[in-house]
C-alpha atoms as a PDB file:
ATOM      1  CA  UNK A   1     121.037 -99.674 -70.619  1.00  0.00           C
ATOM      2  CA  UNK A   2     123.193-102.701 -68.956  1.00  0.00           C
ATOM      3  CA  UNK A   3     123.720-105.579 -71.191  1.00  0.00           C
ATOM      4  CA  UNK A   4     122.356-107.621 -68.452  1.00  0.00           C
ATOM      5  CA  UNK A   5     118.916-106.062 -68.577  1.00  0.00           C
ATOM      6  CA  UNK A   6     119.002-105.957 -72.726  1.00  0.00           C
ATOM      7  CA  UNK A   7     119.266-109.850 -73.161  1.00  0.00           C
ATOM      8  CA  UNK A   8     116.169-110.532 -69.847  1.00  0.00           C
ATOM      9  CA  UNK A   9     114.041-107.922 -72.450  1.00  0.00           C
ATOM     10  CA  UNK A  10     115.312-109.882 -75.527  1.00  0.00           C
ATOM     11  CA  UNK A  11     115.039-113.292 -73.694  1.00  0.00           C
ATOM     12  CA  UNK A  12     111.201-112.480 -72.678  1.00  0.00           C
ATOM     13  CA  UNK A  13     110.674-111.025 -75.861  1.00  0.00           C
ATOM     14  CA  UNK A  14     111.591-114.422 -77.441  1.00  0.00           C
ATOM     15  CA  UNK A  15     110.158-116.892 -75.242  1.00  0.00           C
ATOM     16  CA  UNK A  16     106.552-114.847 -75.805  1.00  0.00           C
ATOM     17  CA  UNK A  17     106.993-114.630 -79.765  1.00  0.00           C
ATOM     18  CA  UNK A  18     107.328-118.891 -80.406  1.00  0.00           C
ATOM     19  CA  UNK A  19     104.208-119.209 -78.722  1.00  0.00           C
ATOM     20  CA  UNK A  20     102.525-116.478 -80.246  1.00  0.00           C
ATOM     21  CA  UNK A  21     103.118-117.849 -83.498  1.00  0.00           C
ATOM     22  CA  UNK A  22     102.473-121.336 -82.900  1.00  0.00           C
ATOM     23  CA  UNK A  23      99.321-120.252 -81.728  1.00  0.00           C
ATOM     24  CA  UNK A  24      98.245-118.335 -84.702  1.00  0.00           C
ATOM     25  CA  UNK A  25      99.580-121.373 -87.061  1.00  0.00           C
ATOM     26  CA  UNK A  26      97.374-123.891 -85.085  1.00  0.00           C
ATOM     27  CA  UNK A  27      94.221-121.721 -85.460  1.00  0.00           C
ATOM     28  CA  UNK A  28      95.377-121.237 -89.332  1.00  0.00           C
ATOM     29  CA  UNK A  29      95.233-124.774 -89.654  1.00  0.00           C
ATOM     30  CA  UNK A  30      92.056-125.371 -87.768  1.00  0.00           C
ATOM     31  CA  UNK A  31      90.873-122.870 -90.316  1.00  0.00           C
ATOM     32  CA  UNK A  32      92.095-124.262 -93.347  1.00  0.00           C
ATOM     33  CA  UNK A  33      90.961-127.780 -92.388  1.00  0.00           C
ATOM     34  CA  UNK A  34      87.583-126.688 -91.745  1.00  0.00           C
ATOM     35  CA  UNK A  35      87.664-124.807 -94.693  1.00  0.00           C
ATOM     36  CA  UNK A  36      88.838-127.884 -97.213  1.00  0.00           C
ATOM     37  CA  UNK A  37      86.090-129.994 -95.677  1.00  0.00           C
ATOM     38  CA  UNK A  38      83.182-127.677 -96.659  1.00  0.00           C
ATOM     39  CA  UNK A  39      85.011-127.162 -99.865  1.00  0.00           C
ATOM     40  CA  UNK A  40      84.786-130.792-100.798  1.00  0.00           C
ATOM     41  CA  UNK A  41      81.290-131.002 -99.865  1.00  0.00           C
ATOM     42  CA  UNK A  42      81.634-133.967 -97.079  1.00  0.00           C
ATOM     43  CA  UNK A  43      78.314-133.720 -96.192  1.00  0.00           C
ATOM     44  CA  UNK A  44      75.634-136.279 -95.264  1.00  0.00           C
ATOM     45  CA  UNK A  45      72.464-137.031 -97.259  1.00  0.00           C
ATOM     46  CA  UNK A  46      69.534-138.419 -94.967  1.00  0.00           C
ATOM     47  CA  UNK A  47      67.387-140.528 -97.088  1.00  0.00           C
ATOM     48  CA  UNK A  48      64.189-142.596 -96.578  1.00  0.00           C
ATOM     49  CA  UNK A  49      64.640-146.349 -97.572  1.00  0.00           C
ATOM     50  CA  UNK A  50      60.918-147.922 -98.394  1.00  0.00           C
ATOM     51  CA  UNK A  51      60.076-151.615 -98.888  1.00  0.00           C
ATOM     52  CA  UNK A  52      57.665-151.112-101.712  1.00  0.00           C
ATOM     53  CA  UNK A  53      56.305-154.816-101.021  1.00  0.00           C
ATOM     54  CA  UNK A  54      54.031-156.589 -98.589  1.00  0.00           C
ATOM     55  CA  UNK A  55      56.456-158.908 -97.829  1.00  0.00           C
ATOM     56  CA  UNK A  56      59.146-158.319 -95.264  1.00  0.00           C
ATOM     57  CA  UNK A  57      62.677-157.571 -96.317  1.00  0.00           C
ATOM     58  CA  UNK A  58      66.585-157.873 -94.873  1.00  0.00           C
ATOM     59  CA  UNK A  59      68.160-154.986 -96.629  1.00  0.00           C
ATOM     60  CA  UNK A  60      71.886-154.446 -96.560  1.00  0.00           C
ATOM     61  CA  UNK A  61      72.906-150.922 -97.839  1.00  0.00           C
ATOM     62  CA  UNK A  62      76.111-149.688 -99.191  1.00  0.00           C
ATOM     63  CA  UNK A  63      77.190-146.111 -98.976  1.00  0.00           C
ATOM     64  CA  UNK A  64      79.050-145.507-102.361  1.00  0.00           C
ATOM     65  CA  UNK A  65      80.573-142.423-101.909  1.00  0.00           C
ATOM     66  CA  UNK A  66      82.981-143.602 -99.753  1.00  0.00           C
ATOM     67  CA  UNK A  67      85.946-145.168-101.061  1.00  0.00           C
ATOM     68  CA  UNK A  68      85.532-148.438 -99.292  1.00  0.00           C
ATOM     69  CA  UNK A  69      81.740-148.904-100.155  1.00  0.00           C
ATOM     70  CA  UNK A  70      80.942-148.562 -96.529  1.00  0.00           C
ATOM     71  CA  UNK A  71      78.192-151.044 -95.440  1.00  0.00           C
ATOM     72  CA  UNK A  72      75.014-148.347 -93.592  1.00  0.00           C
ATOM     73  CA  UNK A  73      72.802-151.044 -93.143  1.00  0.00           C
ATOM     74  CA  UNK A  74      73.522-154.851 -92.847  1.00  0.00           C
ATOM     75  CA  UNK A  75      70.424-157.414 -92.543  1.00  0.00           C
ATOM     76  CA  UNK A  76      67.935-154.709 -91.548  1.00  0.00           C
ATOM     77  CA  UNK A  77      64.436-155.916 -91.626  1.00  0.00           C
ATOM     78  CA  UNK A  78      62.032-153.557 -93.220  1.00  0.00           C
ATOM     79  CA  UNK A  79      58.796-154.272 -93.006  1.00  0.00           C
ATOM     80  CA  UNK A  80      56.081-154.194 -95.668  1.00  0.00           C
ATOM     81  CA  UNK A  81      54.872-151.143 -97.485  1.00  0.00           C
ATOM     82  CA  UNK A  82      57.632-149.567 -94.065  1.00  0.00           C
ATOM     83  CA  UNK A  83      60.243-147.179 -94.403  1.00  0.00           C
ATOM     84  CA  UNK A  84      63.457-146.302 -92.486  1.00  0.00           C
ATOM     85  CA  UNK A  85      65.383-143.140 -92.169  1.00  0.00           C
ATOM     86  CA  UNK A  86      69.378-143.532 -92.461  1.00  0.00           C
ATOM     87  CA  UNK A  87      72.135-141.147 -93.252  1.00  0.00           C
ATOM     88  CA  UNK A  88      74.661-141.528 -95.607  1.00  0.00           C
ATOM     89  CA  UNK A  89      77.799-139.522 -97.153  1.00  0.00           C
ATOM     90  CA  UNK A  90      77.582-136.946-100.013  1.00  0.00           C
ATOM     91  CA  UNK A  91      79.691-136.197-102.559  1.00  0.00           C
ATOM     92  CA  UNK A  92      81.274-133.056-103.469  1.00  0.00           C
ATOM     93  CA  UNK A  93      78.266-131.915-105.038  1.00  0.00           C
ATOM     94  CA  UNK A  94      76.185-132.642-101.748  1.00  0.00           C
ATOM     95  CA  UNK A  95      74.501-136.070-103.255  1.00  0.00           C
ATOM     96  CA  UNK A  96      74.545-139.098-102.095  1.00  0.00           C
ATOM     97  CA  UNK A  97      75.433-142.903-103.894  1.00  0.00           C
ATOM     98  CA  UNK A  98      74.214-146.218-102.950  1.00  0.00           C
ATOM     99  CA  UNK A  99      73.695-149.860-104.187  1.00  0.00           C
ATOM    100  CA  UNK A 100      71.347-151.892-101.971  1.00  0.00           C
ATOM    101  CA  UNK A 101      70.267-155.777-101.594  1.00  0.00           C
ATOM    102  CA  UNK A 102      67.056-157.206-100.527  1.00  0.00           C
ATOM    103  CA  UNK A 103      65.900-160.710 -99.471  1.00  0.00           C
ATOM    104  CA  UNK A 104      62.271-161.951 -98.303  1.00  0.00           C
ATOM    105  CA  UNK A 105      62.351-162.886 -94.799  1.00  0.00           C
ATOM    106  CA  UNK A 106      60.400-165.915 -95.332  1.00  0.00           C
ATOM    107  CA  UNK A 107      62.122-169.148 -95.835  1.00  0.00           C
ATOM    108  CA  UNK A 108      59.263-170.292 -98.852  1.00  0.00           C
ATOM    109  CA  UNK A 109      59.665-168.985-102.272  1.00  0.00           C
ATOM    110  CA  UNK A 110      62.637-166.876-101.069  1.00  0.00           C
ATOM    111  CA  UNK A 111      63.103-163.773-103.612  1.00  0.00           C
ATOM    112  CA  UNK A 112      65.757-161.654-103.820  1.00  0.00           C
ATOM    113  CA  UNK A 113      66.694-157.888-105.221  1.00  0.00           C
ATOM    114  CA  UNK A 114      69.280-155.232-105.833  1.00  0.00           C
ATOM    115  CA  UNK A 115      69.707-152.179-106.947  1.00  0.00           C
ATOM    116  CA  UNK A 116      71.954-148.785-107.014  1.00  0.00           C
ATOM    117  CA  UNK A 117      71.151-145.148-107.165  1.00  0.00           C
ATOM    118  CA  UNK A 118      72.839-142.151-107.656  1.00  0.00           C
ATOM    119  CA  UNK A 119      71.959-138.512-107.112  1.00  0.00           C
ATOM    120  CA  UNK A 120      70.026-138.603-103.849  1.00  0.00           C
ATOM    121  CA  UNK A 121      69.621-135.352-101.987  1.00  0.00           C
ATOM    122  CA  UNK A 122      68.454-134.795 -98.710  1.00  0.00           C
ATOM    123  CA  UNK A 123      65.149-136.445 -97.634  1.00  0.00           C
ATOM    124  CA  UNK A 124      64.912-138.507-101.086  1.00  0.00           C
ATOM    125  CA  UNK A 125      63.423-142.052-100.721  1.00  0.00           C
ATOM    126  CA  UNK A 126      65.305-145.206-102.307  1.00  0.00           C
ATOM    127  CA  UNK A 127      62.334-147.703-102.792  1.00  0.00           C
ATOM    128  CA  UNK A 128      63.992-151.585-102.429  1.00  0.00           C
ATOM    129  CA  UNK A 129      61.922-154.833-103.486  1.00  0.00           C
ATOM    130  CA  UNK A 130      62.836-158.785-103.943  1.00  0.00           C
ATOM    131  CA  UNK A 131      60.708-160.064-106.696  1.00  0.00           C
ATOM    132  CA  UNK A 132      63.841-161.587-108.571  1.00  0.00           C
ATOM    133  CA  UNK A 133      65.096-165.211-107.971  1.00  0.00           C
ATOM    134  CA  UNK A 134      68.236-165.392-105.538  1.00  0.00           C
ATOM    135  CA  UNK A 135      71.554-166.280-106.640  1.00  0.00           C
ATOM    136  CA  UNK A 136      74.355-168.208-104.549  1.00  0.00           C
END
């Protein structure tokens, strides 16, 4: 076989292979990440937050699972004896973490609450109130 024609077969040969194997690393990657993510259980918890007052309330919800205490809901006004639906991280156990505030919407006798809870799963309720005087 010419020389000539042994480095076009080795040339082709070579230009095919790189590409072959970056292929395969990408999709091991892809893999892996995929993998490490379900491994580490990041997840999200949906969970029911109920005013358990007749009064109206602006709740602000922190998600404490995440490192920066990630704010879910800010000011949201949750009517009496009303709940909300909201989704939130879990934790590598598949729970979720959060600390919550509360404030009356009505400017007289303003009251004020807070709270945190640990070791929600899916579809658990976190029950807020404001029968507590506010601090400044």
């Amino acid at each position: 076989m010419p020389a000539a024609r042994q480095r076009a077969i080795l040339a082709a040969a070579m230009t095919y292979f790189p590409h072959r194997v970056l292929s395969r690393a990408l999709l091991a990657c892809i893999v892996l990440a995929c993998a490490h993510t379900s491994a580490l259980g990041q997840g999200t918890v949906t969970i029911h937050v109920l005013n358990d007052t007749t009064d109206n309330l602006e709740v602000t919800l922190y998600d404490r699972n995440l490192r920066r205490h990630q704010m879910v809901l800010s000011g949201q006004v949750i009517y009496g004896n009303a709940s909300i639906a909201t989704t939130i991280s879990a934790d590598s156990s598949g729970q979720g973490h959060v600390y919550w505030r509360a404030m009356t919407t009505s400017r007289d006798m303003r009251q004020c609450g807070h709270h945190e809870k640990a070791g929600l799963n899916n579809g658990d309720t976190v029950h807020v109130w404001a029968n507590g005087s506010c601090s400044h």
